[in-house]
C-alpha atoms as a PDB file:
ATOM      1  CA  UNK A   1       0.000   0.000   0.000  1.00  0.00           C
ATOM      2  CA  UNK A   2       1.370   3.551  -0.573  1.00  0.00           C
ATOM      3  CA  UNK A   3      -1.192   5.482   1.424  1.00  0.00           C
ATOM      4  CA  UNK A   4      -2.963   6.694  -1.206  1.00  0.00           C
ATOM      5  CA  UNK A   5      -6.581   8.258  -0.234  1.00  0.00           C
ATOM      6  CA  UNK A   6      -5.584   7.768   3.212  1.00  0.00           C
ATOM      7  CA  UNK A   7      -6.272  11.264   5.007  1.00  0.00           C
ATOM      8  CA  UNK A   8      -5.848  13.021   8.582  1.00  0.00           C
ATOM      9  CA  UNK A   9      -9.021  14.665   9.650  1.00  0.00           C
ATOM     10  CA  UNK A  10      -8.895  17.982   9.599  1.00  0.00           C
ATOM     11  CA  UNK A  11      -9.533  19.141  13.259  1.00  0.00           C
ATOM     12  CA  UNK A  12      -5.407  18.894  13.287  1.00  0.00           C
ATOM     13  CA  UNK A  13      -5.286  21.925  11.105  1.00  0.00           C
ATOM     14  CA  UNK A  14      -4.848  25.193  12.886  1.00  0.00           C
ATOM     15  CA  UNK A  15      -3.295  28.954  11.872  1.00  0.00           C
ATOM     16  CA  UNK A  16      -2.216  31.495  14.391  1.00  0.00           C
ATOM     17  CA  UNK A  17      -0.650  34.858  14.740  1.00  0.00           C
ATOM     18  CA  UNK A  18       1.830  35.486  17.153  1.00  0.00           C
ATOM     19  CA  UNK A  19       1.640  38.575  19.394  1.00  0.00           C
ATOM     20  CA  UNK A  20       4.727  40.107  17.285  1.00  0.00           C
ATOM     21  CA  UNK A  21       2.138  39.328  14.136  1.00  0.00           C
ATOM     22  CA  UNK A  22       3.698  36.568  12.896  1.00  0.00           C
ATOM     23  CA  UNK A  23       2.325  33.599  10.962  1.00  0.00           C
ATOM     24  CA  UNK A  24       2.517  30.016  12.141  1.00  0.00           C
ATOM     25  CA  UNK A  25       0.695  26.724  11.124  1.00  0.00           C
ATOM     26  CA  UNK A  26      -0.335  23.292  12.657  1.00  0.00           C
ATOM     27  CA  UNK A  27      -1.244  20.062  10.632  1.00  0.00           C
ATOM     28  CA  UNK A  28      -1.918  19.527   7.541  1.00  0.00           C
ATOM     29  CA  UNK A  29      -1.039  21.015   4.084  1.00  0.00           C
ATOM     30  CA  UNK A  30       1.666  23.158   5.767  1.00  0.00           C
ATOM     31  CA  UNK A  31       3.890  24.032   3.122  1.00  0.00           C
ATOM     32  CA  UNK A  32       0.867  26.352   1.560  1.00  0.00           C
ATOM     33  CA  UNK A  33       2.123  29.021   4.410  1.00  0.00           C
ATOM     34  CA  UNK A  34       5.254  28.826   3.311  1.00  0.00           C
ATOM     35  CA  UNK A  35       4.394  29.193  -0.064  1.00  0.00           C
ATOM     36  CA  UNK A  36       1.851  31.523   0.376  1.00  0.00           C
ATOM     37  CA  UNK A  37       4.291  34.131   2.300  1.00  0.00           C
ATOM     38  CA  UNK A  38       7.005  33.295   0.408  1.00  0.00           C
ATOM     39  CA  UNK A  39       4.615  34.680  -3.006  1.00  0.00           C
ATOM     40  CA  UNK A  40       3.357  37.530  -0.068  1.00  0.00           C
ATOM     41  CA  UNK A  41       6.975  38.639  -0.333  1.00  0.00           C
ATOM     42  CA  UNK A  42       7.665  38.516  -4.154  1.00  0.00           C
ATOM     43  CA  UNK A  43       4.645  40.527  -4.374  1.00  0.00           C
ATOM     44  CA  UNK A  44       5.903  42.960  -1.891  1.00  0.00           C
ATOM     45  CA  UNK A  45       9.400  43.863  -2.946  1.00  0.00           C
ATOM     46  CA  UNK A  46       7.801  44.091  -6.603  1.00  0.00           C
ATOM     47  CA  UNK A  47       5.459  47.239  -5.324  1.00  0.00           C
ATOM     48  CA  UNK A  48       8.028  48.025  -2.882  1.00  0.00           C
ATOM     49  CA  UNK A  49      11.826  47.506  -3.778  1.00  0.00           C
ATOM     50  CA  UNK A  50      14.648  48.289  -1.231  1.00  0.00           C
ATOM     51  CA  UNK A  51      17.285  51.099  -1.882  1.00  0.00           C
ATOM     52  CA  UNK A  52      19.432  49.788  -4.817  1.00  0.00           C
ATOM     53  CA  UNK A  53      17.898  46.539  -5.153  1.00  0.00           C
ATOM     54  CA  UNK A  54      18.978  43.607  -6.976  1.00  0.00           C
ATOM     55  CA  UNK A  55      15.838  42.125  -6.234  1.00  0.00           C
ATOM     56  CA  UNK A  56      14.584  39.402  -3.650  1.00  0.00           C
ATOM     57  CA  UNK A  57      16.639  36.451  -2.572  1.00  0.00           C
ATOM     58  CA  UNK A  58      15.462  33.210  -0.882  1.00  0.00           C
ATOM     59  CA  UNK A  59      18.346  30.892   1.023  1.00  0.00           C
ATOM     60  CA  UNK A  60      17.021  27.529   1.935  1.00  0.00           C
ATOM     61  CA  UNK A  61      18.332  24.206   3.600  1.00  0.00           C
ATOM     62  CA  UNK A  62      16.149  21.535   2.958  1.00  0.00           C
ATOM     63  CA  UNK A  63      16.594  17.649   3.418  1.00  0.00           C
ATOM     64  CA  UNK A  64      14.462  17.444  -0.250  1.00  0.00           C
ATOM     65  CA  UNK A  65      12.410  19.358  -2.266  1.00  0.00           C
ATOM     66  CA  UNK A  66      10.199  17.998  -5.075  1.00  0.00           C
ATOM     67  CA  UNK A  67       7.223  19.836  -4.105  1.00  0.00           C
ATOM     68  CA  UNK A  68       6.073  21.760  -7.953  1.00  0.00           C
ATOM     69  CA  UNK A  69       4.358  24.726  -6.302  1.00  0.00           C
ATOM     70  CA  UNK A  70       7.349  25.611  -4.234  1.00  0.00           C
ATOM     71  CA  UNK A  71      10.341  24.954  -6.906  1.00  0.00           C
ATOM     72  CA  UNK A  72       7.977  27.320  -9.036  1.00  0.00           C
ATOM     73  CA  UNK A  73       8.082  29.928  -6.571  1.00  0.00           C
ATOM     74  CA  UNK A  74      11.480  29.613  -5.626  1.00  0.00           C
ATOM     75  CA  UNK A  75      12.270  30.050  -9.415  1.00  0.00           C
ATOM     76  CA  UNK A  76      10.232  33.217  -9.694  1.00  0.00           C
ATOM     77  CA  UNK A  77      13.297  34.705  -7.149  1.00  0.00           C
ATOM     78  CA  UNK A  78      16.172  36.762  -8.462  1.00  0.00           C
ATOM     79  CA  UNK A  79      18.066  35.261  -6.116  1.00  0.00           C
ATOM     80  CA  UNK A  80      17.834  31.782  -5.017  1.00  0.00           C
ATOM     81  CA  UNK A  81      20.259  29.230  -3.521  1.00  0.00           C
ATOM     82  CA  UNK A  82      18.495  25.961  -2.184  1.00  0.00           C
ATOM     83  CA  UNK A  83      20.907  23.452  -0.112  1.00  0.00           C
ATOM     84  CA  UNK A  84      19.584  19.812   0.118  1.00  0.00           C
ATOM     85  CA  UNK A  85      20.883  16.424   1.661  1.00  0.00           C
ATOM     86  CA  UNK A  86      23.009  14.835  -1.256  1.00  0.00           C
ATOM     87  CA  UNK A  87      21.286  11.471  -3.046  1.00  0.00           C
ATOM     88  CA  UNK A  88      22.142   8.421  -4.063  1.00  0.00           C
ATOM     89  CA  UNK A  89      23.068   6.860  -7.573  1.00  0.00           C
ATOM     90  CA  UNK A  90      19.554   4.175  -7.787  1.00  0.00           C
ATOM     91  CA  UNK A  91      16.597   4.908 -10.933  1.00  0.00           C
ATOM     92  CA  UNK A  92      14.931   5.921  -8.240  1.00  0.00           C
ATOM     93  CA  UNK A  93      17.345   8.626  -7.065  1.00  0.00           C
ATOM     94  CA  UNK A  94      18.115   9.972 -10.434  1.00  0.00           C
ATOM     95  CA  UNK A  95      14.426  10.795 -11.226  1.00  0.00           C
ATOM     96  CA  UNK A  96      13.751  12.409  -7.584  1.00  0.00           C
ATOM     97  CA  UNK A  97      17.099  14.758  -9.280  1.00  0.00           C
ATOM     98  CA  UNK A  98      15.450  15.115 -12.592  1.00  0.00           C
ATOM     99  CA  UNK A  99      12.770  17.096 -11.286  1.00  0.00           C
ATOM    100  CA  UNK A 100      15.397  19.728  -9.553  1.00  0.00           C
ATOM    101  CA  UNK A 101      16.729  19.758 -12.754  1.00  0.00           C
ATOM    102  CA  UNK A 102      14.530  22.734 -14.566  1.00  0.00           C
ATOM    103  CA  UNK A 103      15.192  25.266 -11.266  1.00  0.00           C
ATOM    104  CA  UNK A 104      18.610  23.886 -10.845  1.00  0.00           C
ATOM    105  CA  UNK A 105      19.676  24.871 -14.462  1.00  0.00           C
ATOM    106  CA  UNK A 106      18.124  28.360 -13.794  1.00  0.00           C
ATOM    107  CA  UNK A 107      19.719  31.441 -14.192  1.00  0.00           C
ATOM    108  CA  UNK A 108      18.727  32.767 -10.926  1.00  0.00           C
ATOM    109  CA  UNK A 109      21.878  31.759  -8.575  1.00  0.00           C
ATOM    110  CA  UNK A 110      23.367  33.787  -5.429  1.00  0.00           C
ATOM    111  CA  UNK A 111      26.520  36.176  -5.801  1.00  0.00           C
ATOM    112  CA  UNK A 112      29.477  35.051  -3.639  1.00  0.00           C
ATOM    113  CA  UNK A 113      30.719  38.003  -2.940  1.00  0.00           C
ATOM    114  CA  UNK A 114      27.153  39.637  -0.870  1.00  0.00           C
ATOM    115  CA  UNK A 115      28.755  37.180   1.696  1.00  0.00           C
ATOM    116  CA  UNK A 116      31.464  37.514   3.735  1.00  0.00           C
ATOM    117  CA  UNK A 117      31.695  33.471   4.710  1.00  0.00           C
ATOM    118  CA  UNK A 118      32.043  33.039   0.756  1.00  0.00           C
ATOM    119  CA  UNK A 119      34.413  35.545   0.023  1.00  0.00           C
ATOM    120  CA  UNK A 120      37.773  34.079  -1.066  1.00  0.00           C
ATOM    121  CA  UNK A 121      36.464  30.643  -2.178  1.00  0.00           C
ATOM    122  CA  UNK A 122      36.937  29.437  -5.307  1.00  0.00           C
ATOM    123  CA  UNK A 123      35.873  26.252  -7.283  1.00  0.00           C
ATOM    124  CA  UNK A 124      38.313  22.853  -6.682  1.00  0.00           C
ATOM    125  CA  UNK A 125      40.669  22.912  -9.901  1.00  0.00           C
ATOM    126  CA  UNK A 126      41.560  19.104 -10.220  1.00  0.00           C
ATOM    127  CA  UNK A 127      40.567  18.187  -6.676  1.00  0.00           C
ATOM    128  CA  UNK A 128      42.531  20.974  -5.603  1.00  0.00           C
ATOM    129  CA  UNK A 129      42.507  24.557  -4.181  1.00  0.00           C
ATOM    130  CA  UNK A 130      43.230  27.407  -6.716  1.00  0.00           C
ATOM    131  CA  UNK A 131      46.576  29.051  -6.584  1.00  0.00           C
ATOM    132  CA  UNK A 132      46.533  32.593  -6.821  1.00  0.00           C
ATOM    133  CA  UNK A 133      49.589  35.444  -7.826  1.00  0.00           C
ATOM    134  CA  UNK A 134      50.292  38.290  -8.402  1.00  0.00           C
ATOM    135  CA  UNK A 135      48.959  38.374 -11.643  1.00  0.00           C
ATOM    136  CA  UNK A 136      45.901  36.675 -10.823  1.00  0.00           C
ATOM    137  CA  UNK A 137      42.290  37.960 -10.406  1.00  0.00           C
ATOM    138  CA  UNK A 138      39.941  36.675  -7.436  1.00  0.00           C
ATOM    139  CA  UNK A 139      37.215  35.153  -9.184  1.00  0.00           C
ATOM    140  CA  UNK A 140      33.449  36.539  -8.968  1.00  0.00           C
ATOM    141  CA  UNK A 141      31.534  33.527  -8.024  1.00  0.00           C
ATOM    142  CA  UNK A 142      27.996  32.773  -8.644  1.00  0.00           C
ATOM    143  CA  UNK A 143      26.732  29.810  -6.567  1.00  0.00           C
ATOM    144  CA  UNK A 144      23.871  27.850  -8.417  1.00  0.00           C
ATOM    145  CA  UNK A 145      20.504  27.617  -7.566  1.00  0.00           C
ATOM    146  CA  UNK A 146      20.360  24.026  -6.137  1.00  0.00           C
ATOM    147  CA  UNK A 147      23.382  23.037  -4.244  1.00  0.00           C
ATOM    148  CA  UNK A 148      23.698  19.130  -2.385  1.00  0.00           C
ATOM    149  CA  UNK A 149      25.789  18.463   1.150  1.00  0.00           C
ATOM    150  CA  UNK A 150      26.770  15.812   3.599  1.00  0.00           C
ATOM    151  CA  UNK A 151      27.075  11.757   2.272  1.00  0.00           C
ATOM    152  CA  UNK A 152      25.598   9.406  -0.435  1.00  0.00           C
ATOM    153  CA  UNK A 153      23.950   7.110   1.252  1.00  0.00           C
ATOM    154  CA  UNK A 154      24.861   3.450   0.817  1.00  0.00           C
ATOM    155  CA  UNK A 155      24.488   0.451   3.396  1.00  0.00           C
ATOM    156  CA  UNK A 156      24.578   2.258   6.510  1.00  0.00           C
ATOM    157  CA  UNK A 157      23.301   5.287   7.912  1.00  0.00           C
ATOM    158  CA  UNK A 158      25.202   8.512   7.486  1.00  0.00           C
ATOM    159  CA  UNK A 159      24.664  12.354   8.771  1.00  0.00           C
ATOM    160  CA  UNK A 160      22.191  14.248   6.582  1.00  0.00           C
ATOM    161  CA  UNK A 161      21.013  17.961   5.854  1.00  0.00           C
ATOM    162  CA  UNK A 162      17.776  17.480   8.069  1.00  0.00           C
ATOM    163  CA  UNK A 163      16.804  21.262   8.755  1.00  0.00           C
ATOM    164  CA  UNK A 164      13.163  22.670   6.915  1.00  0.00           C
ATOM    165  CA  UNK A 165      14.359  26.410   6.799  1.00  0.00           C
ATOM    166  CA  UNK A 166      13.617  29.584   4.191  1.00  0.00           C
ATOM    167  CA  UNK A 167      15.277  32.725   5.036  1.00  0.00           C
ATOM    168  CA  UNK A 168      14.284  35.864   2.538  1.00  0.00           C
ATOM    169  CA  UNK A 169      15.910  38.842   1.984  1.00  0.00           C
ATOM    170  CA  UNK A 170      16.819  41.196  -0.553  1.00  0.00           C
ATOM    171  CA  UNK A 171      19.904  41.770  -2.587  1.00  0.00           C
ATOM    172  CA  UNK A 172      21.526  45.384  -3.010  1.00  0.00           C
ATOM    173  CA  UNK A 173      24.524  46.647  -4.274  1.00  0.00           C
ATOM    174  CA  UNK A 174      26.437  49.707  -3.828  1.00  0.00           C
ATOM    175  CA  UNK A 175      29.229  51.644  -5.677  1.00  0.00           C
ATOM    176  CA  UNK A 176      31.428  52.820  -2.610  1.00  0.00           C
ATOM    177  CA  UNK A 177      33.754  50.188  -0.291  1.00  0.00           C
ATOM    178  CA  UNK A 178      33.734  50.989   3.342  1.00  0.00           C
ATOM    179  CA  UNK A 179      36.256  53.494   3.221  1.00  0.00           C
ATOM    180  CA  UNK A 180      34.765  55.628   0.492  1.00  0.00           C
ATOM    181  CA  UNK A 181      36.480  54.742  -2.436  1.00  0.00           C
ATOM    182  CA  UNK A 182      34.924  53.904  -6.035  1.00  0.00           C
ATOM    183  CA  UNK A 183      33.697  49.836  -6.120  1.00  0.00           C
ATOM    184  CA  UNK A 184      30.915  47.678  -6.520  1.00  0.00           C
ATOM    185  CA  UNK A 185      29.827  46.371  -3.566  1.00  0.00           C
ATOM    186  CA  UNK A 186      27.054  44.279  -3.263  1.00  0.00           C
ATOM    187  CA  UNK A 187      25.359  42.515  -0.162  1.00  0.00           C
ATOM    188  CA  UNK A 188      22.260  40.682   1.266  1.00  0.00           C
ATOM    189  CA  UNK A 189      19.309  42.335   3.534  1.00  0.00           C
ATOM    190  CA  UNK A 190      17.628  39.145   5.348  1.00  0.00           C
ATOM    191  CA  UNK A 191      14.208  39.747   6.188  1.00  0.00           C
ATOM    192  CA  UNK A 192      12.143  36.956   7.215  1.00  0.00           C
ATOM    193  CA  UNK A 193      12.717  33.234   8.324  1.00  0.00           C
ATOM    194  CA  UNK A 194      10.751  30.356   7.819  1.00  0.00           C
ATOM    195  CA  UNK A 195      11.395  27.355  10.624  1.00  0.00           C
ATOM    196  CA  UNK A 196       9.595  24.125  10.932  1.00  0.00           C
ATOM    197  CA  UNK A 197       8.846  20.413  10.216  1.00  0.00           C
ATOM    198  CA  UNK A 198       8.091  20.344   6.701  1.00  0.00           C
ATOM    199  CA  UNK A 199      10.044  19.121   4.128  1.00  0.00           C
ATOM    200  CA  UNK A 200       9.937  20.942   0.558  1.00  0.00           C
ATOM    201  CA  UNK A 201       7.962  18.295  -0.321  1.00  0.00           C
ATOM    202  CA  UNK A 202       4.716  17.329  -2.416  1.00  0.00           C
ATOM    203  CA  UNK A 203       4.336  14.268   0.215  1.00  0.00           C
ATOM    204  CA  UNK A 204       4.404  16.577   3.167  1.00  0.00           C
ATOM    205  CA  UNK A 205       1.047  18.136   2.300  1.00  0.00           C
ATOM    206  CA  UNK A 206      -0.396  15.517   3.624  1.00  0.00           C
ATOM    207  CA  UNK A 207       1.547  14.842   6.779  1.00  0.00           C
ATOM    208  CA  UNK A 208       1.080  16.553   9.778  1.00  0.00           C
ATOM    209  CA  UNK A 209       3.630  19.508  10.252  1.00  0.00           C
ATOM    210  CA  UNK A 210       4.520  22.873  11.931  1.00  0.00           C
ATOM    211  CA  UNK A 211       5.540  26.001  10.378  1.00  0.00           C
ATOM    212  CA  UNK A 212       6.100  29.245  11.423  1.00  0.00           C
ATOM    213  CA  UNK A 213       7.444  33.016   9.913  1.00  0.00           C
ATOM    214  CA  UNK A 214       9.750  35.031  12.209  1.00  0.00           C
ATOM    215  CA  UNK A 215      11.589  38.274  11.873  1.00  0.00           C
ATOM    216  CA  UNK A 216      13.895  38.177  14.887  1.00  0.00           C
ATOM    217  CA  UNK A 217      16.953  39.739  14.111  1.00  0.00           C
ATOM    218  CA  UNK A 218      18.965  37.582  16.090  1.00  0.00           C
ATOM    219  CA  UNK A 219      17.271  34.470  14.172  1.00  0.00           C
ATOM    220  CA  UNK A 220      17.756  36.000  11.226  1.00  0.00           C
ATOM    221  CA  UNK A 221      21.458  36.954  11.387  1.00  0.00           C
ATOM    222  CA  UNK A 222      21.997  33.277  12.729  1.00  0.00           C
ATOM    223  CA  UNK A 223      20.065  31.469   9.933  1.00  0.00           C
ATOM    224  CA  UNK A 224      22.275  33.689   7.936  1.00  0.00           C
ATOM    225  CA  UNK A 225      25.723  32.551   8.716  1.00  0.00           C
ATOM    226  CA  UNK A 226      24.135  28.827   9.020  1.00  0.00           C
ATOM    227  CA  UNK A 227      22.936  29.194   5.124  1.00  0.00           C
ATOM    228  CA  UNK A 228      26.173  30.506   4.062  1.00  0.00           C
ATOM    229  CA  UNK A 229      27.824  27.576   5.635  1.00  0.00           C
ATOM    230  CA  UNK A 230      25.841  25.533   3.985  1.00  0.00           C
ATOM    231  CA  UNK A 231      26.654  27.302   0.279  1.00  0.00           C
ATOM    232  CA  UNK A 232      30.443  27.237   1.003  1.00  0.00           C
ATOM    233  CA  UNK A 233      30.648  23.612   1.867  1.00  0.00           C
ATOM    234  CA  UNK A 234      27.840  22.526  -0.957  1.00  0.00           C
ATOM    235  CA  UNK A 235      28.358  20.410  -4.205  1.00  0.00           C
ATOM    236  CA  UNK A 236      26.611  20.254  -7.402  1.00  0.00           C
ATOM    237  CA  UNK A 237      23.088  18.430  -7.971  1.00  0.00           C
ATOM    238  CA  UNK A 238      24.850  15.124  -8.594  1.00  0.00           C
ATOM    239  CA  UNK A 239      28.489  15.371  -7.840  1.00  0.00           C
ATOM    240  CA  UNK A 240      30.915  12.302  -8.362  1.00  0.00           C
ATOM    241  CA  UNK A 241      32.162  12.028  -4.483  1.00  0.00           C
ATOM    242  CA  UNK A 242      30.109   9.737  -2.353  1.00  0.00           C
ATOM    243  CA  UNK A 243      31.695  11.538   0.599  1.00  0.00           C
ATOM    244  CA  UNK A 244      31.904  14.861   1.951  1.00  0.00           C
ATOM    245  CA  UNK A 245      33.804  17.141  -0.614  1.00  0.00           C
ATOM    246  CA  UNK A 246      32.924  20.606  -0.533  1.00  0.00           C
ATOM    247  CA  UNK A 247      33.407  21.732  -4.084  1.00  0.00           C
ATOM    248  CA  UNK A 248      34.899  25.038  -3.355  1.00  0.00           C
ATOM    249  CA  UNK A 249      37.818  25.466  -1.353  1.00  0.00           C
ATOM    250  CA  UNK A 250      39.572  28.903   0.035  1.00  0.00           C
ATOM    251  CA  UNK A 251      42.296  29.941  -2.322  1.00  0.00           C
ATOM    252  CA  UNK A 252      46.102  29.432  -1.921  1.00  0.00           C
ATOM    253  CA  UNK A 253      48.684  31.908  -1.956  1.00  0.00           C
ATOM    254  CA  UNK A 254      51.566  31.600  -3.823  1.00  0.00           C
ATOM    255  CA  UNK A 255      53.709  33.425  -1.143  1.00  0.00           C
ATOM    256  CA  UNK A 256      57.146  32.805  -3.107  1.00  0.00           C
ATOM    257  CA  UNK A 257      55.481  34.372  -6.120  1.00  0.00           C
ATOM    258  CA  UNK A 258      53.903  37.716  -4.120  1.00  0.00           C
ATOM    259  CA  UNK A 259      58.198  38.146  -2.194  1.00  0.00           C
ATOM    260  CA  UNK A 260      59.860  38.348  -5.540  1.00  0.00           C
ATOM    261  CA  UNK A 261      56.883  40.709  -7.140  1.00  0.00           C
ATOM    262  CA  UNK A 262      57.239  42.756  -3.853  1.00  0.00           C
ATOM    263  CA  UNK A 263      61.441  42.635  -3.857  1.00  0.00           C
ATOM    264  CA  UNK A 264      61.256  43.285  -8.115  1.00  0.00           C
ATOM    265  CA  UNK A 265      59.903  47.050  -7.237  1.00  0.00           C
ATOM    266  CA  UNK A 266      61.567  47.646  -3.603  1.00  0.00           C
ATOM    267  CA  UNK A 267      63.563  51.015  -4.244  1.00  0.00           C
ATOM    268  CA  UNK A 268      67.356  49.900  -3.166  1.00  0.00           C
ATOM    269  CA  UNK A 269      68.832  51.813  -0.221  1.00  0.00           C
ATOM    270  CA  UNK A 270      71.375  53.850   0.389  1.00  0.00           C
ATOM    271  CA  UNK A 271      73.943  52.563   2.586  1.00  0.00           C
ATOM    272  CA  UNK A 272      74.789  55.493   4.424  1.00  0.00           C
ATOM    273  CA  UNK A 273      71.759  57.075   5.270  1.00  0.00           C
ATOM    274  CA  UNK A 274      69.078  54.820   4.484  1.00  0.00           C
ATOM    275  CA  UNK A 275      67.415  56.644   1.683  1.00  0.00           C
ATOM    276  CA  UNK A 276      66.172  55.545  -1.436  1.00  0.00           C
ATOM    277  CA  UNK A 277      68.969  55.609  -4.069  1.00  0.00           C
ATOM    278  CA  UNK A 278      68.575  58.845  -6.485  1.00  0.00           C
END
């Protein structure tokens, strides 16, 4: 049997608002409030837009999504980056990955360098971390809409991506650094935070869940730096390693290389007085 037609009643369902005004669900067909604030928001920033906007972002850590109403959402964002658990290599697993596919090919990814926990990371160049000189440029990384974490499953039990979170914000940029000078600077506003039971799943609507929206700063800064984690350890949809490989690493230095650029234009010294040579 595969429970189909089989139903809680729905005396389990209940909606509240919080004293701070905040939205939060009980039972069934939970992942409708996330969807529906999650569209509340799109809708929002599009009558509303922040100063310099790049438009609205959504960060999520899921342990799977598959859920059509949601994906489409997600893929209406400017901004998206959605982490979930990584899957295995059965027919089974490959067609759960096939429907990521359309909002994992999107063109709708999250700039690196909003973040300062993804700043300095580039992608693995044959397994290994990128060198960089003095020549070299730090690259501007874009980090794909649908990212994987953690272990492949295979005969035993391994540690998964297991949190149900959304965090929204909105993308800006800005054209001075922090000490005035001329640059493009661009960063993320969070906004609001989903937390609850329910996977990003079309299954879920039936199960009996908990969700809830929150705008605590504190939650939202911490969700933050837990989401970014999440990006800068991530792999693609389907990556070869059945392990634990982030696919981006922090760059390397080539220290030898930056001496003998700095000695090559060093102004010699005189001996006697310690002045530059004329």
């Amino acid at each position: 049997m595969d429970g189909a037609g089989r139903e809680f009643p729905s005396g389990f369902d209940q909606e509240f608002v919080s004293q701070e005004g905040h939205r939060g669900y009980f039972g069934r067909n939970v992942l409708k409030g996330l969807v529906d604030g999650m569209e509340g928001f799109l809708e929002e920033k599009r009558r509303t837009p922040g100063f310099r906007s790049m438009g609205p972002a959504a960060l999520c850590g899921f342990l799977w999504l598959d859920d059509p109403e949601l994906a489409a959402c997600l893929a209406r964002f400017d901004n998206v980056c959605v982490v979930v658990s990584k899957q295995g290599r059965s027919a089974r697993d490959l067609a759960k990955l096939g429907k990521l596919k359309p909002l994992a090919d999107g063109d709708n990814g999250i700039l690196a360098s909003a973040f300062a926990g993804l700043t300095g990371l580039d992608w693995r160049t044959d397994g290994r971390a990128t060198v960089v000189g003095p020549g070299s440029s730090m690259a501007d990384l874009v980090i794909p809409p649908v990212r994987t974490i953690g272990f492949r499953k295979k005969a035993d039990l391994v540690p998964i991506l297991h949190t149900k979170i959304v965090l929204l914000g909105e993308m800006w940029w800005y054209d001075e650094d922090g000490m005035g000078g001329v640059a493009d600077v661009t960063g993320f506003r969070p906004e609001r935070l989903w937390v609850g039971s329910t996977n990003g799943t079309a299954r879920s609507r039936k199960s009996l869940e908990f969700g809830m929206w929150l705008d605590d700063p504190q939650a939202l800064q911490a969700a933050e730096a837990f989401l970014v984690q999440l990006m800068a350890h991530s792999e693609a949809l389907d990556p070869d390693s059945d392990v634990f490989e982030p696919e981006m690493l922090p760059v390397e230095f080539d220290d030898d290389a930056f001496a003998s650029y700095v000695a090559e234009f060093t102004p010699e010294r005189d001996e006697d007085d310690g002045g530059p040579l004329v």
